[in-house]
PDB file of N, CA and C in Angstrom:
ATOM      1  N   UNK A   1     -14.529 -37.203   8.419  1.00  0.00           N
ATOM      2  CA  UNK A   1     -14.370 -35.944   7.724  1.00  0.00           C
ATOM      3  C   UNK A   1     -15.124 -34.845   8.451  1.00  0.00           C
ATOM      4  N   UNK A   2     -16.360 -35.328   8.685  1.00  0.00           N
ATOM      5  CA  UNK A   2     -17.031 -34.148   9.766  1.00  0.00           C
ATOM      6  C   UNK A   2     -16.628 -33.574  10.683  1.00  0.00           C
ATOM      7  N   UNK A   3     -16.042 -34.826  11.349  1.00  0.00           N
ATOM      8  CA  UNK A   3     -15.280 -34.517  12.556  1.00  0.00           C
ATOM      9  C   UNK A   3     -14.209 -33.737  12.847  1.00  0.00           C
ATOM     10  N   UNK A   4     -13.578 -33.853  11.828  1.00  0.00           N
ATOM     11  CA  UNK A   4     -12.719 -32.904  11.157  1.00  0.00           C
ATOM     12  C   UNK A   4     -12.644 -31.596  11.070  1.00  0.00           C
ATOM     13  N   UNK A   5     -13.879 -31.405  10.379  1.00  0.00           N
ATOM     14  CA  UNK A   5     -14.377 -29.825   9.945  1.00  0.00           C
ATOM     15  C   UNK A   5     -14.588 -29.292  11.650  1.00  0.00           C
ATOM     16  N   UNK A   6     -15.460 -30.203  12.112  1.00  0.00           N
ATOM     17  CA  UNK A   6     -15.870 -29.602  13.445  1.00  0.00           C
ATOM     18  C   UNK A   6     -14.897 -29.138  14.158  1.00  0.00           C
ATOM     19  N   UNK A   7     -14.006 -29.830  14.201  1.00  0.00           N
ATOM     20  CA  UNK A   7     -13.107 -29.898  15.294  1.00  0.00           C
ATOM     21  C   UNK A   7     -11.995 -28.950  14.616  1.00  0.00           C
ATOM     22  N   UNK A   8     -11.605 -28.311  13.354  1.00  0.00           N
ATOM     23  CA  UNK A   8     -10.984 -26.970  12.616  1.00  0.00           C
ATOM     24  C   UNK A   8     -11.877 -26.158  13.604  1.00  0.00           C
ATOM     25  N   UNK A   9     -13.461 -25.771  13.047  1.00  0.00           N
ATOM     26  CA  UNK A   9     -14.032 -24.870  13.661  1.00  0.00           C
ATOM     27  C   UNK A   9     -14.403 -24.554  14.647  1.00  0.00           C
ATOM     28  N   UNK A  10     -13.947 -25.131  15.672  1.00  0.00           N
ATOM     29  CA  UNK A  10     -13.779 -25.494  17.340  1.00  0.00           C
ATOM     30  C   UNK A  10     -12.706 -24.622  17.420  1.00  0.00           C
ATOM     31  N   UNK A  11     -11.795 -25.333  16.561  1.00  0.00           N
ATOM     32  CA  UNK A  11     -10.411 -24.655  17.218  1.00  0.00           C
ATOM     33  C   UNK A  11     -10.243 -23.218  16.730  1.00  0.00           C
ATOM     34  N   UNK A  12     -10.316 -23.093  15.510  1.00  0.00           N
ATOM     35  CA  UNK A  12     -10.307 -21.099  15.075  1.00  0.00           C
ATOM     36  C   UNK A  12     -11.661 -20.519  16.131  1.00  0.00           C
ATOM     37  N   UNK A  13     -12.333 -21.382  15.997  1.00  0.00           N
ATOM     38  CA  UNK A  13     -13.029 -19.738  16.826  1.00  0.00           C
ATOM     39  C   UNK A  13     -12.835 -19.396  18.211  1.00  0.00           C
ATOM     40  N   UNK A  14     -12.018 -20.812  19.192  1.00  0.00           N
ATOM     41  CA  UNK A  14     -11.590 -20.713  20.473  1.00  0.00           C
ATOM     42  C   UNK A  14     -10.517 -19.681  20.217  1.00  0.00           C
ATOM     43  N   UNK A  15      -9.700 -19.803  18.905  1.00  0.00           N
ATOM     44  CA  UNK A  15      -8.138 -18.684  18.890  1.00  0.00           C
ATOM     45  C   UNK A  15      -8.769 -17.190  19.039  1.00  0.00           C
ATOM     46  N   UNK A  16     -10.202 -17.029  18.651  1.00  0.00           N
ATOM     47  CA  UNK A  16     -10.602 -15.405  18.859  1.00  0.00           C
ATOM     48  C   UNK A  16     -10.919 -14.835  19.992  1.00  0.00           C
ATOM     49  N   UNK A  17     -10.812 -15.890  20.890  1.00  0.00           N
ATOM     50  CA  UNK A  17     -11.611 -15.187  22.404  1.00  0.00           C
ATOM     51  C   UNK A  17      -9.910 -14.469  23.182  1.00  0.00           C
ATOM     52  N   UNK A  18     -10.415 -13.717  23.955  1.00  0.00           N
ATOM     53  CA  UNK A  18      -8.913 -12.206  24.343  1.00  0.00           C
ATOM     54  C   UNK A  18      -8.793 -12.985  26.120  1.00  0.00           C
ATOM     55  N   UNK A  19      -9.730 -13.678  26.188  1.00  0.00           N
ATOM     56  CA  UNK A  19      -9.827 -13.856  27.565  1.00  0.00           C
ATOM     57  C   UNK A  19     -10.826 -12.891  28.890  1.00  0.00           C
ATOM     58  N   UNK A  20     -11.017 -13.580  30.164  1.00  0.00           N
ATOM     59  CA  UNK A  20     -11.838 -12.729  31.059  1.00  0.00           C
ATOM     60  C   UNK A  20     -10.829 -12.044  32.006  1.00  0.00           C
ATOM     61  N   UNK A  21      -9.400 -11.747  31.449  1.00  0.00           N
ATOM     62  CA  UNK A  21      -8.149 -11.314  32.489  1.00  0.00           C
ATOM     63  C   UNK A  21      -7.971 -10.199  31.184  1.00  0.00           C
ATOM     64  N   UNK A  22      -8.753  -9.448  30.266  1.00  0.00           N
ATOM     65  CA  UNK A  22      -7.803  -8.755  29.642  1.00  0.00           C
ATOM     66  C   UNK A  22      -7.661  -7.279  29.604  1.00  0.00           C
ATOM     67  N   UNK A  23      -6.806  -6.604  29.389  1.00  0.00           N
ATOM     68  CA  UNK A  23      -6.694  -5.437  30.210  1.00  0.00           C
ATOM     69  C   UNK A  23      -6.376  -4.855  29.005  1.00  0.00           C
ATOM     70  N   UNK A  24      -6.841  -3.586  28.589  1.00  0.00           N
ATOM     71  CA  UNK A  24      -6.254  -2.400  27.451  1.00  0.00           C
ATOM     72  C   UNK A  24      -5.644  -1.864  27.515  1.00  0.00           C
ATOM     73  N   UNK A  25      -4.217  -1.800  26.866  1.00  0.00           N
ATOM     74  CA  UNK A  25      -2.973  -1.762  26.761  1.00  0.00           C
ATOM     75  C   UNK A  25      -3.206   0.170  26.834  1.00  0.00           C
ATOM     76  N   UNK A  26      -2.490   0.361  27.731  1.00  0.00           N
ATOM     77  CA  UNK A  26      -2.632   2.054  28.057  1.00  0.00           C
ATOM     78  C   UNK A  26      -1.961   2.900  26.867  1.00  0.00           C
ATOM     79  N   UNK A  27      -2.157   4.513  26.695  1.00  0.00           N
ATOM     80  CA  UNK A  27      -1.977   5.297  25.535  1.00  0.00           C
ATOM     81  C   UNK A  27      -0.492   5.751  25.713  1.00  0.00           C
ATOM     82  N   UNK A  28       0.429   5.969  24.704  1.00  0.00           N
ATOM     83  CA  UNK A  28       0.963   6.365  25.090  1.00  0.00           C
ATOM     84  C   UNK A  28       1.261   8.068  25.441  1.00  0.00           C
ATOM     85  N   UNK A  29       2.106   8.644  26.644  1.00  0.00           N
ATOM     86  CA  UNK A  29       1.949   9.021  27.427  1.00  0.00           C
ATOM     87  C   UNK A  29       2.685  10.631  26.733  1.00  0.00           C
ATOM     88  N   UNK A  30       2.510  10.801  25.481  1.00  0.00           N
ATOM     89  CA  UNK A  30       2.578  11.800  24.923  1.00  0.00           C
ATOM     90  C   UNK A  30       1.474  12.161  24.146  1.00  0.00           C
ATOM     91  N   UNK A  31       1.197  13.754  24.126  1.00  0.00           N
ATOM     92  CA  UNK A  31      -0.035  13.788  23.237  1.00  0.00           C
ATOM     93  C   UNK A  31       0.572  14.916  21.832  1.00  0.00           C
ATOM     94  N   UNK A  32       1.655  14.495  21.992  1.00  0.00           N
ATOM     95  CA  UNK A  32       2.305  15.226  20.018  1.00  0.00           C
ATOM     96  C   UNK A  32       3.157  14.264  19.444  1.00  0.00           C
ATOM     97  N   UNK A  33       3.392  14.559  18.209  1.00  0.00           N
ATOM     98  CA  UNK A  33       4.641  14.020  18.037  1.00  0.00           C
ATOM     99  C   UNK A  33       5.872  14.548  17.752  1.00  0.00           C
ATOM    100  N   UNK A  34       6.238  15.806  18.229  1.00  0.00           N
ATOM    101  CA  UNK A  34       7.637  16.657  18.183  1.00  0.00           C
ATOM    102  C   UNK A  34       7.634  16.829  19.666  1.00  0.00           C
ATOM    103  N   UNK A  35       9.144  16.923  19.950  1.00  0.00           N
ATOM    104  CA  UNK A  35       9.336  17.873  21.267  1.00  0.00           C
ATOM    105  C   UNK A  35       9.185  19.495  21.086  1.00  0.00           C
ATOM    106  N   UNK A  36       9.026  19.775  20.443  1.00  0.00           N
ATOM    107  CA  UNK A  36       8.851  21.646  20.524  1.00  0.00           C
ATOM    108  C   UNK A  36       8.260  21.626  19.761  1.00  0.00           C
ATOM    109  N   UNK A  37       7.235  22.962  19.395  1.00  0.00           N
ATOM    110  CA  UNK A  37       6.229  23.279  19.232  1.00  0.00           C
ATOM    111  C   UNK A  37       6.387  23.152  17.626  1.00  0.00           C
ATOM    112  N   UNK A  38       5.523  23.449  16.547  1.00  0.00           N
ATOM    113  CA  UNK A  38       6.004  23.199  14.927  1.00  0.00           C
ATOM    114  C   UNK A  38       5.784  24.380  14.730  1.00  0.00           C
ATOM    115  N   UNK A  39       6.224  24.662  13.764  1.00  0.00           N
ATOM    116  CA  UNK A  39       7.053  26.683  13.466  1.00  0.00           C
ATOM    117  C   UNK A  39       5.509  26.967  12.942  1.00  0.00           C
ATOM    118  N   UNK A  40       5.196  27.766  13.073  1.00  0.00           N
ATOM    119  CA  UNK A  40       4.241  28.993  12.221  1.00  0.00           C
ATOM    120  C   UNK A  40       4.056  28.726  11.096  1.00  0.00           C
ATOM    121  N   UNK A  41       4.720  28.190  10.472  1.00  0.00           N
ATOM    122  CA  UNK A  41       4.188  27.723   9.056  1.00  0.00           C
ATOM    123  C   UNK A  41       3.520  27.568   8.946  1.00  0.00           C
ATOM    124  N   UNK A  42       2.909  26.404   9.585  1.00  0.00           N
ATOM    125  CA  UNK A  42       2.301  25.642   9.355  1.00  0.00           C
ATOM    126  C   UNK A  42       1.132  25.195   9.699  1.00  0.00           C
ATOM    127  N   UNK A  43       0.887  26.843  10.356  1.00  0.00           N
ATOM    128  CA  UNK A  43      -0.653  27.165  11.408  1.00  0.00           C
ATOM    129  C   UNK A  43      -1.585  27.496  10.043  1.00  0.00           C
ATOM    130  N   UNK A  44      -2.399  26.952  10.611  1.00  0.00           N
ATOM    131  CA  UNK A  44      -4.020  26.946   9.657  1.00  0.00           C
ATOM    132  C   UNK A  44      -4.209  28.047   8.548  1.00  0.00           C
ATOM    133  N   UNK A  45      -3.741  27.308   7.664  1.00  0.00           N
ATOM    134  CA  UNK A  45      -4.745  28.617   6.099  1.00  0.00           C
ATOM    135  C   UNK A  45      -3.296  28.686   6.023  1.00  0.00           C
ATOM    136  N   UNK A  46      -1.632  28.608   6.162  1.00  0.00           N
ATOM    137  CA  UNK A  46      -0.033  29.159   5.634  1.00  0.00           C
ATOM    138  C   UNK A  46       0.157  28.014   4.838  1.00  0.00           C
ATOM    139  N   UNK A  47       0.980  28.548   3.819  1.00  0.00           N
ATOM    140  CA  UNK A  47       1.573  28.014   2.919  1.00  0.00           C
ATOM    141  C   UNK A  47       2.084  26.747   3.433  1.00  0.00           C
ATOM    142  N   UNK A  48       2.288  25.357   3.245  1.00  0.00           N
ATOM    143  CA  UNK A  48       2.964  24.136   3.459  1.00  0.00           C
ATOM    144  C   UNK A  48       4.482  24.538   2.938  1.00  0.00           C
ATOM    145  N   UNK A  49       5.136  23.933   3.389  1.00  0.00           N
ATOM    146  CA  UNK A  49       6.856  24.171   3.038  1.00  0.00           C
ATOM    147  C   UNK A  49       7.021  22.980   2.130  1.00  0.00           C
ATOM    148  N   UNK A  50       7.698  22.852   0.735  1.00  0.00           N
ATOM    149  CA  UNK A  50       8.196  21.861  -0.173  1.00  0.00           C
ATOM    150  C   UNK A  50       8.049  20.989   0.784  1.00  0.00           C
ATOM    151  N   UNK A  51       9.163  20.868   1.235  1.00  0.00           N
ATOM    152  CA  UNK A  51      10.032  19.868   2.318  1.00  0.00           C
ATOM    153  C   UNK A  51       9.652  19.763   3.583  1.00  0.00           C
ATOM    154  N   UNK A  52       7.976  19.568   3.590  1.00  0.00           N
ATOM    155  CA  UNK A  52       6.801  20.014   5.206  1.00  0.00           C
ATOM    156  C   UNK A  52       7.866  18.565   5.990  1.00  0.00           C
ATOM    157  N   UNK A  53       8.483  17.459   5.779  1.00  0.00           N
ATOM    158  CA  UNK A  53       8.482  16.348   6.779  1.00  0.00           C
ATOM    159  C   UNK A  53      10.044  16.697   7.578  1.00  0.00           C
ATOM    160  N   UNK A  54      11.093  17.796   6.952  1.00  0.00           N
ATOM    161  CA  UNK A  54      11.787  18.033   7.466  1.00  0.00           C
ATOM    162  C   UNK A  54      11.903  18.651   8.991  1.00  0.00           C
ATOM    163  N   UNK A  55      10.343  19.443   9.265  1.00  0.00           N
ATOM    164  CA  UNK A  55      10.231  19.897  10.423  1.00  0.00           C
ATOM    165  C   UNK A  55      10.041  19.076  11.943  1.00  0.00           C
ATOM    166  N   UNK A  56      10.642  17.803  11.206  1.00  0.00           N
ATOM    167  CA  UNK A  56       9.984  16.606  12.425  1.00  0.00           C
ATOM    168  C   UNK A  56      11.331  16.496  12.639  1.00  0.00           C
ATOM    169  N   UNK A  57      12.350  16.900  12.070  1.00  0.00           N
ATOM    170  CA  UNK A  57      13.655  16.435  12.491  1.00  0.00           C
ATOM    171  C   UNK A  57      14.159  15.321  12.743  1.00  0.00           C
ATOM    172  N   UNK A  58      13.299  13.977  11.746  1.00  0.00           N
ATOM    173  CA  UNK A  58      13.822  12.758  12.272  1.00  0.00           C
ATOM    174  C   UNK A  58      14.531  12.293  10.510  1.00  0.00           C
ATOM    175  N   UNK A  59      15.638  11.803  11.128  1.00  0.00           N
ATOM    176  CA  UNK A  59      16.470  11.436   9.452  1.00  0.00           C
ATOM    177  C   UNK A  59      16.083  10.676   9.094  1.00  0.00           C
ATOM    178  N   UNK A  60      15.364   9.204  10.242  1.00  0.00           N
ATOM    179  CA  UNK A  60      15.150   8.129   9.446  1.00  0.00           C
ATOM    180  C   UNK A  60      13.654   8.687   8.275  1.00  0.00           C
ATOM    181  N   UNK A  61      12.827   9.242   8.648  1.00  0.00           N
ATOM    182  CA  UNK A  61      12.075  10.019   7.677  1.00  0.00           C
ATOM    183  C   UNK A  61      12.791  11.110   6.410  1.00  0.00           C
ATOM    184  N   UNK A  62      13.745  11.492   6.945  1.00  0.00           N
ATOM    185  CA  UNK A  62      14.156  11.894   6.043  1.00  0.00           C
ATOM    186  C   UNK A  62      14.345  10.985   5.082  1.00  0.00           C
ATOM    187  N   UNK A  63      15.618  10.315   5.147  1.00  0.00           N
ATOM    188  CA  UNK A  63      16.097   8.743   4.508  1.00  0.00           C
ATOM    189  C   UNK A  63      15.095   8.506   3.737  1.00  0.00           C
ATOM    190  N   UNK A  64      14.007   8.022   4.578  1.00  0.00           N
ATOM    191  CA  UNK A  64      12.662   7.575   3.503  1.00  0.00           C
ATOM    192  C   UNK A  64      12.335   8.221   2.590  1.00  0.00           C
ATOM    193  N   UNK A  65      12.024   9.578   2.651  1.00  0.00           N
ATOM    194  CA  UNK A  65      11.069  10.278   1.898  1.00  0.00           C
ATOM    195  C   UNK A  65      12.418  10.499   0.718  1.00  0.00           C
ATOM    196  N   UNK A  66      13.892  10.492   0.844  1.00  0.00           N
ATOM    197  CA  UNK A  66      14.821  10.913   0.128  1.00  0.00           C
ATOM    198  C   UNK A  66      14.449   9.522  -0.705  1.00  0.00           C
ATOM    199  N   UNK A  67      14.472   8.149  -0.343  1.00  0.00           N
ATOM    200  CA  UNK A  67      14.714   7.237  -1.459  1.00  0.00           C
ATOM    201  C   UNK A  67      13.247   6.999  -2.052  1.00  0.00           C
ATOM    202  N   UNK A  68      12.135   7.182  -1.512  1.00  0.00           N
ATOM    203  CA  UNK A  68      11.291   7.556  -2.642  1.00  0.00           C
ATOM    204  C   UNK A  68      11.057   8.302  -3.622  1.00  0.00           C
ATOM    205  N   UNK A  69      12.144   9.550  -3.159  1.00  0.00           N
ATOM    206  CA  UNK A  69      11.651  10.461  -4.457  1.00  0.00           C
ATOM    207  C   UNK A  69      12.564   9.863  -5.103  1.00  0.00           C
ATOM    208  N   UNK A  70      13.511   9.572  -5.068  1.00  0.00           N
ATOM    209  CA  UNK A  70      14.600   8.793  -6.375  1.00  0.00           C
ATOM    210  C   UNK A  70      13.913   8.049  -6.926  1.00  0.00           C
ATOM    211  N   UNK A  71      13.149   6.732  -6.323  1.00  0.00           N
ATOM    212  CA  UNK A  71      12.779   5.793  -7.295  1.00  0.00           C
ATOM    213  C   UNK A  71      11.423   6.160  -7.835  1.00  0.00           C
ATOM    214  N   UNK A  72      10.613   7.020  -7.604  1.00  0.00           N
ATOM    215  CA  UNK A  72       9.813   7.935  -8.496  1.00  0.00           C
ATOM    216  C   UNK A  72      10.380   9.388  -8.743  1.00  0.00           C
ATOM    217  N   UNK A  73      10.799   9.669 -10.014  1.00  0.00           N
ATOM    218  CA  UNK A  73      11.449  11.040 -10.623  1.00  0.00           C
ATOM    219  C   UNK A  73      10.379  12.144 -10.321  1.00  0.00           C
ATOM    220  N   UNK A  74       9.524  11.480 -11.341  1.00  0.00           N
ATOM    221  CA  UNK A  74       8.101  12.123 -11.751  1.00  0.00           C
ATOM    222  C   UNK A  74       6.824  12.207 -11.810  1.00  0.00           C
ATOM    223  N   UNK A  75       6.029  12.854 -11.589  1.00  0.00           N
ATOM    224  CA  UNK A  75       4.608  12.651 -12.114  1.00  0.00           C
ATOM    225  C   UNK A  75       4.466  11.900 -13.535  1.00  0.00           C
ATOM    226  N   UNK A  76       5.202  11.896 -14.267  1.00  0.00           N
ATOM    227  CA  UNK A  76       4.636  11.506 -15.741  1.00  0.00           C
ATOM    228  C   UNK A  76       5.263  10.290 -16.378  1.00  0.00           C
ATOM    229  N   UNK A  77       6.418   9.969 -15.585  1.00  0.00           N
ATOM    230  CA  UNK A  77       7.144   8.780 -15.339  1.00  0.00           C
ATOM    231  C   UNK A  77       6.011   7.591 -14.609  1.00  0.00           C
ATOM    232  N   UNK A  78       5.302   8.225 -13.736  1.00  0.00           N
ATOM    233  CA  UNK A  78       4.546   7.443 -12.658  1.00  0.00           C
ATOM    234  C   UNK A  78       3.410   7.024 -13.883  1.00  0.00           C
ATOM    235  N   UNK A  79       2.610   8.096 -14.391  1.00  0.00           N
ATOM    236  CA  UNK A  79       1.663   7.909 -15.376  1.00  0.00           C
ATOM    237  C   UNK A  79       1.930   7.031 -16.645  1.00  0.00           C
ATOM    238  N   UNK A  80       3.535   6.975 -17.043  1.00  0.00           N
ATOM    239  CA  UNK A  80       3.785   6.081 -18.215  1.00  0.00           C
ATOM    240  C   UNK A  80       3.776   4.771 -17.653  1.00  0.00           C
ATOM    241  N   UNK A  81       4.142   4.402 -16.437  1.00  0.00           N
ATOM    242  CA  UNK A  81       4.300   3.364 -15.927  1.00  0.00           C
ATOM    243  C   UNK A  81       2.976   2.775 -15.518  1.00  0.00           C
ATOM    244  N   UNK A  82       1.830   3.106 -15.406  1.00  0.00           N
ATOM    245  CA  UNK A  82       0.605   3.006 -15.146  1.00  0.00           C
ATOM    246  C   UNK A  82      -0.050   2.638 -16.325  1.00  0.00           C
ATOM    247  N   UNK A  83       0.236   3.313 -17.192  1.00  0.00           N
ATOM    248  CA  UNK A  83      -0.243   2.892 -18.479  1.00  0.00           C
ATOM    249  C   UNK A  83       0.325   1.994 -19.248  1.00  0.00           C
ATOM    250  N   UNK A  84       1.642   1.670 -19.063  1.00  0.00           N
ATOM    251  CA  UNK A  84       2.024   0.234 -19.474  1.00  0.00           C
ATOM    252  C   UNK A  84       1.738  -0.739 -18.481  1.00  0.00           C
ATOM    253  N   UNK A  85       1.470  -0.624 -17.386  1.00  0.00           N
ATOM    254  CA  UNK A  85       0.522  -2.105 -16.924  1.00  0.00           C
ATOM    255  C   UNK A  85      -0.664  -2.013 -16.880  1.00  0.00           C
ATOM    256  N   UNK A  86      -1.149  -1.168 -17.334  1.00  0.00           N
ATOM    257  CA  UNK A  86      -2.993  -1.432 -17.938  1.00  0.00           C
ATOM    258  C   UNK A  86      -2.346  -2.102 -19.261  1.00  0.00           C
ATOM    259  N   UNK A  87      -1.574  -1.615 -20.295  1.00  0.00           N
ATOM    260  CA  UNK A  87      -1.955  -2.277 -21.267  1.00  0.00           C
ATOM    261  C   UNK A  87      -1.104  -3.610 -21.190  1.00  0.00           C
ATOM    262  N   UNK A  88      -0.394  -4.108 -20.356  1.00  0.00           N
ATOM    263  CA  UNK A  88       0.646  -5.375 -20.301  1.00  0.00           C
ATOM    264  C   UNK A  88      -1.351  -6.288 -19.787  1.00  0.00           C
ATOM    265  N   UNK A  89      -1.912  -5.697 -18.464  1.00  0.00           N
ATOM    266  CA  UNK A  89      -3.147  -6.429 -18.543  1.00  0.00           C
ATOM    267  C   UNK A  89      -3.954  -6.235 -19.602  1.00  0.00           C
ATOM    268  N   UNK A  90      -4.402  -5.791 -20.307  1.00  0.00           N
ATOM    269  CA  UNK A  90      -5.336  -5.686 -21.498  1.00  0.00           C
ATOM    270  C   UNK A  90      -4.509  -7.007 -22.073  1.00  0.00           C
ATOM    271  N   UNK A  91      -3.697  -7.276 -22.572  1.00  0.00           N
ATOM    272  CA  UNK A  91      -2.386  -8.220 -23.174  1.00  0.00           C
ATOM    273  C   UNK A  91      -2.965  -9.461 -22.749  1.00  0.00           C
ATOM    274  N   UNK A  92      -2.699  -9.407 -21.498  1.00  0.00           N
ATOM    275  CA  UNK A  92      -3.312 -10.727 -20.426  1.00  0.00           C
ATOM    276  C   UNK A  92      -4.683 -11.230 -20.756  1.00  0.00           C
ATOM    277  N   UNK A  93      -5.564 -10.695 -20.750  1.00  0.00           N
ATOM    278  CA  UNK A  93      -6.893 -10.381 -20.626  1.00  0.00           C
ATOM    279  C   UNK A  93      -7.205 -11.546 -21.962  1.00  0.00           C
ATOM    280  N   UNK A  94      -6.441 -10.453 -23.286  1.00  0.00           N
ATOM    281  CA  UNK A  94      -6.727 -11.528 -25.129  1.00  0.00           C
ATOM    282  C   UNK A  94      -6.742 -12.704 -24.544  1.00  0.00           C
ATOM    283  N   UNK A  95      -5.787 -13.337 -23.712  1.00  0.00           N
ATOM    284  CA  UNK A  95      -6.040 -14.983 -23.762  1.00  0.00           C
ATOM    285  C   UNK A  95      -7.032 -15.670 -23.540  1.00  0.00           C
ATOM    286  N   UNK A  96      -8.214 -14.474 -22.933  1.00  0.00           N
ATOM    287  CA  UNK A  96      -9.077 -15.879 -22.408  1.00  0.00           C
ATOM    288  C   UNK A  96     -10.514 -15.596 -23.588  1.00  0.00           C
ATOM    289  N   UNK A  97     -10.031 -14.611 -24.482  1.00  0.00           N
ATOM    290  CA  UNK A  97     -11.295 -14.685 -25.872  1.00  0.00           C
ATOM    291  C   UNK A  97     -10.768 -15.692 -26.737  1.00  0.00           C
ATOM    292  N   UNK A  98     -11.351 -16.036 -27.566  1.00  0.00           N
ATOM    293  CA  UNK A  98     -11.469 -17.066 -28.399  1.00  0.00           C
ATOM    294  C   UNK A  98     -10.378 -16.656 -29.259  1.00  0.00           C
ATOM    295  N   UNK A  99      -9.674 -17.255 -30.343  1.00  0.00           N
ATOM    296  CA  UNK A  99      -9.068 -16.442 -31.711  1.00  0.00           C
ATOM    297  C   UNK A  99      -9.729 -17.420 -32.441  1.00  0.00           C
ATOM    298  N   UNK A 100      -9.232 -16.761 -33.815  1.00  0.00           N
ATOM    299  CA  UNK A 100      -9.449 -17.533 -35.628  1.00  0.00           C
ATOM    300  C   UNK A 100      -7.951 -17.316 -35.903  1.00  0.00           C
ATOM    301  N   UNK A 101      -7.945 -18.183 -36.499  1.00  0.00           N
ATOM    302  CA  UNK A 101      -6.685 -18.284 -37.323  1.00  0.00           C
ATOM    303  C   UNK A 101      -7.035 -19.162 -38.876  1.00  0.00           C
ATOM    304  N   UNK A 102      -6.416 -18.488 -39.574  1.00  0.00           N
ATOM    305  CA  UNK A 102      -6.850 -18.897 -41.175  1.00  0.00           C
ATOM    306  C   UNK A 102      -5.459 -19.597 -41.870  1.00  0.00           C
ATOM    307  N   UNK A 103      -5.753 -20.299 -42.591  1.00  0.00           N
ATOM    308  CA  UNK A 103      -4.304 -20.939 -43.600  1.00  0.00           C
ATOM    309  C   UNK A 103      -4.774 -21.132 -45.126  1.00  0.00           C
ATOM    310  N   UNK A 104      -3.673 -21.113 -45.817  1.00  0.00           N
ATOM    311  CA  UNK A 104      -3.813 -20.928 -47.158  1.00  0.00           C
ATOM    312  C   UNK A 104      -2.498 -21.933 -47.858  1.00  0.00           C
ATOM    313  N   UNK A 105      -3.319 -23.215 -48.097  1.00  0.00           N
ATOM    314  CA  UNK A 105      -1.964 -24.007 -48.768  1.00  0.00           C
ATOM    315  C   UNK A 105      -2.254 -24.605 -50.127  1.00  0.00           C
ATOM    316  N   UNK A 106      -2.321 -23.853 -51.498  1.00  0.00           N
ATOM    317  CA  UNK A 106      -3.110 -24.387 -52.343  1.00  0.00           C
ATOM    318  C   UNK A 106      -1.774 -25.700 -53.335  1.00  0.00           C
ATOM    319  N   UNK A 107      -2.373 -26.589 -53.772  1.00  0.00           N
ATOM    320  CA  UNK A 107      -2.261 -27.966 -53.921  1.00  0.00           C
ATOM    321  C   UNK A 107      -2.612 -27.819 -55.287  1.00  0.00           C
ATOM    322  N   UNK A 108      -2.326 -28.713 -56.095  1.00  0.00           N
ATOM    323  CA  UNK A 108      -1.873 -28.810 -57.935  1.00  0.00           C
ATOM    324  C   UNK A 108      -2.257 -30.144 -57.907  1.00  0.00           C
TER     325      UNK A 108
END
């Protein structure tokens, strides 16, 4: 059984070593993430635009940010839903206190 253990902890901690050949994977070779510059908007202290992720011009972000807002409507939708799984756990929780339970069967 020892041998065992030893020989687990032999082997995970040999899986952490990177090696004496290892080289850091270089940056990549852009330093933004748009090809043209981002509009004026959005220069320091201006108003944010509703729709700030549209200026990246990428749909698959679009896509995204479109099917999240569907499956959250609302702020208060989000909050009812929050508060029914606090109280579905509170629910959970009763099982592990004790109960009483009483009976009443009177006899002649």
């Amino acid at each position: 059984m020892k041998s065992a253990v030893l020989g687990l902890t032999l082997l995970a901690l040999s899986s952490c070593a990177v090696g004496p050949n290892f080289k850091r994977p270089q940056s990549p070779p852009t330093d933004r993430y748009t090809t043209s510059d981002l509009p004026a908007s959005l220069a320091s202290g201006a108003d944010i635009p509703y729709e700030w992720w549209k200026i990246y011009g990428s749909t698959a972000l679009d896509e995204l940010v479109d099917s999240a807002l569907r499956g959250n409507p609302t702020v208060t939708a989000a909050q009812a839903a929050l508060r029914q799984a606090n109280e579905l756990v509170k629910v959970q929780r009763a099982a592990l206190f004790p109960g009483l339970q009483a009976a009443y069967s009177p006899l002649r």
